[in-house]
PDB file of N, CA and C in Angstrom:
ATOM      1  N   UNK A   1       0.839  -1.186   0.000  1.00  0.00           N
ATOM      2  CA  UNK A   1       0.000   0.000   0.000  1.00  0.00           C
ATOM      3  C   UNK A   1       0.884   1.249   0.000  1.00  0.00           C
ATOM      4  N   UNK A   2       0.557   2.298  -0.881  1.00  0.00           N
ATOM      5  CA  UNK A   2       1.577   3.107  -1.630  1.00  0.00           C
ATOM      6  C   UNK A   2       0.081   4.327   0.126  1.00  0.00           C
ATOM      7  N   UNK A   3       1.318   4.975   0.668  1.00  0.00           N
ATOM      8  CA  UNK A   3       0.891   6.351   1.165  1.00  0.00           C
ATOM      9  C   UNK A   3       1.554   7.288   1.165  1.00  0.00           C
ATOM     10  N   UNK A   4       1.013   8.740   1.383  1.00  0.00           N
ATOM     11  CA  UNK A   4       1.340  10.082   1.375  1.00  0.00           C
ATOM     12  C   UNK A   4       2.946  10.565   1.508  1.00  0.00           C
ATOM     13  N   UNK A   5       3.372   9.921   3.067  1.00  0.00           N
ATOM     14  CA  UNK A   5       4.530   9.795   3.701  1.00  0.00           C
ATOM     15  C   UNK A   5       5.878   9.577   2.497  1.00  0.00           C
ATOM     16  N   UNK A   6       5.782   8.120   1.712  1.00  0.00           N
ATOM     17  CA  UNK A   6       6.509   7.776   0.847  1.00  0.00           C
ATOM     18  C   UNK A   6       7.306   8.688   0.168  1.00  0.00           C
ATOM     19  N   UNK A   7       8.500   8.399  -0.642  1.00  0.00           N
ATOM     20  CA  UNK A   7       9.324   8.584  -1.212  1.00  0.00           C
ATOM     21  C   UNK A   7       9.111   8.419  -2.962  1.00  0.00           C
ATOM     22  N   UNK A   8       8.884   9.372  -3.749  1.00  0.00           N
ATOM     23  CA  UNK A   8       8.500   9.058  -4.890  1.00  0.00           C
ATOM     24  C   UNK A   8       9.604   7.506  -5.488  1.00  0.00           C
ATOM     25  N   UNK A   9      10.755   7.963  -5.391  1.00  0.00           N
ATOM     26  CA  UNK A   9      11.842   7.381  -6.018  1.00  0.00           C
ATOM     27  C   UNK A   9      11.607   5.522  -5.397  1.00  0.00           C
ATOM     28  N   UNK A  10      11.066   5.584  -4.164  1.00  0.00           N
ATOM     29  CA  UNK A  10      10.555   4.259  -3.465  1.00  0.00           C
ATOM     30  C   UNK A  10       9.804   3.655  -4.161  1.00  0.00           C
ATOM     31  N   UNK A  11       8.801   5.146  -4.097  1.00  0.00           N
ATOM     32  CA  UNK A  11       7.503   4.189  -4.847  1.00  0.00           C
ATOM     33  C   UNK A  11       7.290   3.351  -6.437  1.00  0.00           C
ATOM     34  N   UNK A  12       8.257   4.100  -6.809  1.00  0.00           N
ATOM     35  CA  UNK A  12       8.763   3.796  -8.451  1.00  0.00           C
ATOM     36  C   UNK A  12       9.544   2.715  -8.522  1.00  0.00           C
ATOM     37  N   UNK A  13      10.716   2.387  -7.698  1.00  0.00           N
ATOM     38  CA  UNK A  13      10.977   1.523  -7.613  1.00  0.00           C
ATOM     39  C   UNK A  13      10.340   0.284  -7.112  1.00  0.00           C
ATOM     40  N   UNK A  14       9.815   0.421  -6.686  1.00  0.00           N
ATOM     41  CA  UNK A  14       8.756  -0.838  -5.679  1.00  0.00           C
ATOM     42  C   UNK A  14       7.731  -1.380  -6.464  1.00  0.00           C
ATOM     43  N   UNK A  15       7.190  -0.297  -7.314  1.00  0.00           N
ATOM     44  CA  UNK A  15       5.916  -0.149  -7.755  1.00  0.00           C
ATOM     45  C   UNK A  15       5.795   0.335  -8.906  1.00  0.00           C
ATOM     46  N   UNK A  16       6.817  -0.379 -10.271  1.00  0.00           N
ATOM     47  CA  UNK A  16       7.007   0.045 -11.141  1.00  0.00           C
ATOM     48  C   UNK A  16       5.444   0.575 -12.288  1.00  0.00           C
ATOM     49  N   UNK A  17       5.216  -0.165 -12.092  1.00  0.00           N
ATOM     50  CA  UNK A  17       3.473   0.235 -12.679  1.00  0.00           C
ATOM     51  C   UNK A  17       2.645   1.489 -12.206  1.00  0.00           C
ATOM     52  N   UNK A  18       3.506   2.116 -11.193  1.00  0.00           N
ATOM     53  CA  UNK A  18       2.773   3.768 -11.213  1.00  0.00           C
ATOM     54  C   UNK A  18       3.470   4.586 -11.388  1.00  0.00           C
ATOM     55  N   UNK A  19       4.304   4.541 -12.769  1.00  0.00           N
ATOM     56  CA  UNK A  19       4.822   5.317 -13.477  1.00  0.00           C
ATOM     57  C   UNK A  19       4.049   6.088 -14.220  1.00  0.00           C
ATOM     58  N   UNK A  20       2.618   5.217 -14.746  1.00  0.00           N
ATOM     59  CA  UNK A  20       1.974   6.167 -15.512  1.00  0.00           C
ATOM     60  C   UNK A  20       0.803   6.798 -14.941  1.00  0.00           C
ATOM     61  N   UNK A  21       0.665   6.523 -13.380  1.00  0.00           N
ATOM     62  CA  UNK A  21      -0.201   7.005 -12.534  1.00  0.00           C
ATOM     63  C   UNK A  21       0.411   8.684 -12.364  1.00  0.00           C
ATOM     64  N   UNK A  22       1.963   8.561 -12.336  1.00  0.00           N
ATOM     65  CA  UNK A  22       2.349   9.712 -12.036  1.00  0.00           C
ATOM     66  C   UNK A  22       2.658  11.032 -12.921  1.00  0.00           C
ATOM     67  N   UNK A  23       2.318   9.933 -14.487  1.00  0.00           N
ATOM     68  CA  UNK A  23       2.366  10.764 -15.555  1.00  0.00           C
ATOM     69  C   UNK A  23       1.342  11.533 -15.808  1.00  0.00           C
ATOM     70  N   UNK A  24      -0.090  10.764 -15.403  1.00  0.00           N
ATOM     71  CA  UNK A  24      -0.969  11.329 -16.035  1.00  0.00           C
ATOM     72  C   UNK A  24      -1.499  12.552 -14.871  1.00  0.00           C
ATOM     73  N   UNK A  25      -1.012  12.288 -13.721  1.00  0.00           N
ATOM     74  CA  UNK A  25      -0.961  13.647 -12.932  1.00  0.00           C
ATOM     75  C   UNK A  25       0.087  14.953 -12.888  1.00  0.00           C
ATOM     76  N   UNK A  26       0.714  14.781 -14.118  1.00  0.00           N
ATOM     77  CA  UNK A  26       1.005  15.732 -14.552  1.00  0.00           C
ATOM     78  C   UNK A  26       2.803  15.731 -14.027  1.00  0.00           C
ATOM     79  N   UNK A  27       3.328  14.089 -13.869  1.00  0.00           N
ATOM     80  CA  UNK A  27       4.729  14.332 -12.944  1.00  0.00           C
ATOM     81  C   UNK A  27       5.558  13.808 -14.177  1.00  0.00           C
ATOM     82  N   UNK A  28       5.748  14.405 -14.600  1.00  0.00           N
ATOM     83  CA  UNK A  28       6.892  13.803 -15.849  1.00  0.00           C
ATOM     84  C   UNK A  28       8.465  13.213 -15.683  1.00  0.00           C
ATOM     85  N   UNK A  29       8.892  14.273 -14.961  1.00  0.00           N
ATOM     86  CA  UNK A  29      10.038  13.881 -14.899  1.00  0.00           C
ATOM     87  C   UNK A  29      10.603  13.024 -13.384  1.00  0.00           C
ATOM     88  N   UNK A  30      10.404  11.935 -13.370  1.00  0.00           N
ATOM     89  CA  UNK A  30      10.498  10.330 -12.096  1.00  0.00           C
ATOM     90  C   UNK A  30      11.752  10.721 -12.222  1.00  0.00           C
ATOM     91  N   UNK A  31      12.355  10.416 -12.967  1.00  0.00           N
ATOM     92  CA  UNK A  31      13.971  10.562 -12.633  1.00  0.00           C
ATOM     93  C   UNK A  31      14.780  11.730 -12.088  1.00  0.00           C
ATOM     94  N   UNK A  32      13.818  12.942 -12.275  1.00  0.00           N
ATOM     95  CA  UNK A  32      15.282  14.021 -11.812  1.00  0.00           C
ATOM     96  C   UNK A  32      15.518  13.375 -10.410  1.00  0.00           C
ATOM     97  N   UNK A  33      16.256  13.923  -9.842  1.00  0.00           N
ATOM     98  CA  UNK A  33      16.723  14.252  -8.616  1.00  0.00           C
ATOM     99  C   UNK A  33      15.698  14.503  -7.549  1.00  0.00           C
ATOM    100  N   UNK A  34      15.649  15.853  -7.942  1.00  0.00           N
ATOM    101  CA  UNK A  34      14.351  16.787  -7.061  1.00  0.00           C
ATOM    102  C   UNK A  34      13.224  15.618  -6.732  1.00  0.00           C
ATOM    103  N   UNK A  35      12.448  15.408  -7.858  1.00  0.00           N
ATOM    104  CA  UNK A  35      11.090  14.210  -7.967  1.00  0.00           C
ATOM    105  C   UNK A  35      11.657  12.606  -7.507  1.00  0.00           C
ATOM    106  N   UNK A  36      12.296  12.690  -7.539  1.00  0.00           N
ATOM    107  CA  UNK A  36      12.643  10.982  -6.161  1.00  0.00           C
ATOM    108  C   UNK A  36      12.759  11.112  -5.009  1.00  0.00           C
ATOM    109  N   UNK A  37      13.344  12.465  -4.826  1.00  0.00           N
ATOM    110  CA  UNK A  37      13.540  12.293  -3.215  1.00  0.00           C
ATOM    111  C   UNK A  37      12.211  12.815  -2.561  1.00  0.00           C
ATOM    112  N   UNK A  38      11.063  13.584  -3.182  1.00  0.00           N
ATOM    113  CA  UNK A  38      10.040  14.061  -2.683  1.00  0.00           C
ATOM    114  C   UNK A  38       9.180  13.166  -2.240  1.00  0.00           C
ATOM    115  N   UNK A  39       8.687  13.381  -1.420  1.00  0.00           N
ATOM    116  CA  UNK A  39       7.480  12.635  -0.326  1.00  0.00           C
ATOM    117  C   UNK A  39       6.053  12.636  -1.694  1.00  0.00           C
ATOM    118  N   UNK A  40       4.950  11.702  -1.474  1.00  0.00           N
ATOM    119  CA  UNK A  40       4.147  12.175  -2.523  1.00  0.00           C
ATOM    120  C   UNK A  40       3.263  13.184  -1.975  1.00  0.00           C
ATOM    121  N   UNK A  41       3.242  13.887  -1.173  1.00  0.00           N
ATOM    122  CA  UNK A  41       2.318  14.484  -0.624  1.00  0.00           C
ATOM    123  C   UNK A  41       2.992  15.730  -1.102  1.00  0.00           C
ATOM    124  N   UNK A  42       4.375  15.572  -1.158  1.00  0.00           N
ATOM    125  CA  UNK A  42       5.150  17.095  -0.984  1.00  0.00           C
ATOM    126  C   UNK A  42       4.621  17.370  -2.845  1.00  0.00           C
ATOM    127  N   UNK A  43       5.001  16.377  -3.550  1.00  0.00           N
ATOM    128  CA  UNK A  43       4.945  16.504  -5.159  1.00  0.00           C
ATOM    129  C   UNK A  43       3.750  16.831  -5.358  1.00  0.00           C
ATOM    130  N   UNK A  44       2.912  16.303  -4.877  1.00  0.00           N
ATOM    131  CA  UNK A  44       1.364  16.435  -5.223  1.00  0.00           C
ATOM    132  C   UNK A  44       1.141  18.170  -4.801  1.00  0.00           C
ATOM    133  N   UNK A  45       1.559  18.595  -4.115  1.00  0.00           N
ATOM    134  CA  UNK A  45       1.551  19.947  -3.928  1.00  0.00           C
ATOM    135  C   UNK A  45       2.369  20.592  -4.355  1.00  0.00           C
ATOM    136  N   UNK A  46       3.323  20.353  -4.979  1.00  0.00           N
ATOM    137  CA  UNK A  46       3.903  21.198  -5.687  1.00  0.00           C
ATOM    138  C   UNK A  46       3.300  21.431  -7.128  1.00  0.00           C
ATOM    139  N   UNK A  47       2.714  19.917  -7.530  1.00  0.00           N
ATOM    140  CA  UNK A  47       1.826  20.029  -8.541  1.00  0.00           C
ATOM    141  C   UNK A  47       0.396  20.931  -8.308  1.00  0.00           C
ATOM    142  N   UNK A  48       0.096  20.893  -7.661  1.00  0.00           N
ATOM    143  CA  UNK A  48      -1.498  21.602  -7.461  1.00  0.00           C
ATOM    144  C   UNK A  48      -2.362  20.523  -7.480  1.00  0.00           C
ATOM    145  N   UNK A  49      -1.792  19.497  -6.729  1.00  0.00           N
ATOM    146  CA  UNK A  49      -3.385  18.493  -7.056  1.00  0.00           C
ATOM    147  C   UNK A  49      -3.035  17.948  -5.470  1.00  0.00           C
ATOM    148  N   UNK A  50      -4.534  17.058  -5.052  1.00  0.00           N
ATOM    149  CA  UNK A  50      -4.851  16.658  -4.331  1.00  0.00           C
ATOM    150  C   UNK A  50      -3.766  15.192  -3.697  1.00  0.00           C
ATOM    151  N   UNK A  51      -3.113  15.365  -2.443  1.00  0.00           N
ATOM    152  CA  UNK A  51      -2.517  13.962  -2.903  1.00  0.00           C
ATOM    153  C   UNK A  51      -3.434  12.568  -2.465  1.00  0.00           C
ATOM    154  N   UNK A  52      -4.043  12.977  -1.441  1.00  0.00           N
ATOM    155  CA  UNK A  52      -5.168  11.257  -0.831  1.00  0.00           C
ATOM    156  C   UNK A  52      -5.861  11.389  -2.564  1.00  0.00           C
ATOM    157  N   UNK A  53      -6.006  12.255  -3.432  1.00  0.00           N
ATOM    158  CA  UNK A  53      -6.625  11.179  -4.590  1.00  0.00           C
ATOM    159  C   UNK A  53      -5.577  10.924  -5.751  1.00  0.00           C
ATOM    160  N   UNK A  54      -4.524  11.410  -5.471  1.00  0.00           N
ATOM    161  CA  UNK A  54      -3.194  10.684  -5.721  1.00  0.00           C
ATOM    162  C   UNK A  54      -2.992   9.511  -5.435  1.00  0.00           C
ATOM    163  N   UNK A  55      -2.865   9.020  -3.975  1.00  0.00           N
ATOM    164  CA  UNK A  55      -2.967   8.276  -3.067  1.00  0.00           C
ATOM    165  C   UNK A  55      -3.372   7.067  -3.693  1.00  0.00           C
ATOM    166  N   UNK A  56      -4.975   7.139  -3.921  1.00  0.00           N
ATOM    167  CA  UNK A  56      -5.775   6.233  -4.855  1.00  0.00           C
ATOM    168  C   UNK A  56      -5.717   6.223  -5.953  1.00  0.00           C
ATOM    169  N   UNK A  57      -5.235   6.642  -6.381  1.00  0.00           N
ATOM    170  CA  UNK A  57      -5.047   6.240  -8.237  1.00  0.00           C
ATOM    171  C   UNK A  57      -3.657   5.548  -7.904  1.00  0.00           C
ATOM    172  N   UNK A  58      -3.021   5.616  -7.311  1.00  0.00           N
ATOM    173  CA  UNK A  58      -1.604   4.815  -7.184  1.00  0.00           C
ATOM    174  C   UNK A  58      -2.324   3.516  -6.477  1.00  0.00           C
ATOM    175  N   UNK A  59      -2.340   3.329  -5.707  1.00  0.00           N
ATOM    176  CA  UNK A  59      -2.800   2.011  -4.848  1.00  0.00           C
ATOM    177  C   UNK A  59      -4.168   1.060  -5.923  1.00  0.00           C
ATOM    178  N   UNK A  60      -4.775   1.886  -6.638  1.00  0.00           N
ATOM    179  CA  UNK A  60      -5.517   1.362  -7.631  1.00  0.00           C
ATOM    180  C   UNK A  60      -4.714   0.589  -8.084  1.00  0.00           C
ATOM    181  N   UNK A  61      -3.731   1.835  -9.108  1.00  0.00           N
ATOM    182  CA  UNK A  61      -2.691   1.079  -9.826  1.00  0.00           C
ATOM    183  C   UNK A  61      -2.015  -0.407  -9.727  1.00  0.00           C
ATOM    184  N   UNK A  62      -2.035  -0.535  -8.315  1.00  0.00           N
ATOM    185  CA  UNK A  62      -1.800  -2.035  -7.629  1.00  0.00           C
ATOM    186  C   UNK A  62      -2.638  -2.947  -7.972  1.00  0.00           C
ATOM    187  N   UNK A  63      -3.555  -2.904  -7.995  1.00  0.00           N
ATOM    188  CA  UNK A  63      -4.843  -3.559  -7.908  1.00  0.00           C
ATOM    189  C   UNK A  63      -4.822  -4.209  -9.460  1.00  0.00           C
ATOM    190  N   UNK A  64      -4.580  -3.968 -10.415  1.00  0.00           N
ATOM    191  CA  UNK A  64      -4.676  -4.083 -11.776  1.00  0.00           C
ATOM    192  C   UNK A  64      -3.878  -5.272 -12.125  1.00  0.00           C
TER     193      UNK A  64
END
């Protein structure tokens, strides 16, 4: 179960299949630097979006 707390760069690694969870919220670039070490809560706000429905579209992503 992918939460808020996490480490993008974790979650990508762990959880290679929400790569395109993170694309289509607008996170393009997984690899810099900056975007791995961020928490998803921190990214999700830097993006302007919500992260608990971040949250769930990633943990969906599992589900598949």
């Amino acid at each position: 179960m992918i939460t808020k707390d996490m480490i993008i760069g974790d979650v990508v690694a762990q959880y290679p299949e929400t790569v395109p969870v993170f694309q289509s919220f607008g996170m393009q670039c997984l690899g810099c630097p900056s975007a791995r070490g961020e928490s998803v809560e921190k990214a999700a706000g830097v993006h302007g979006f919500d992260a608990d429905r971040l949250v769930e579209a990633l943990n969906e992503a599992l589900k598949k």
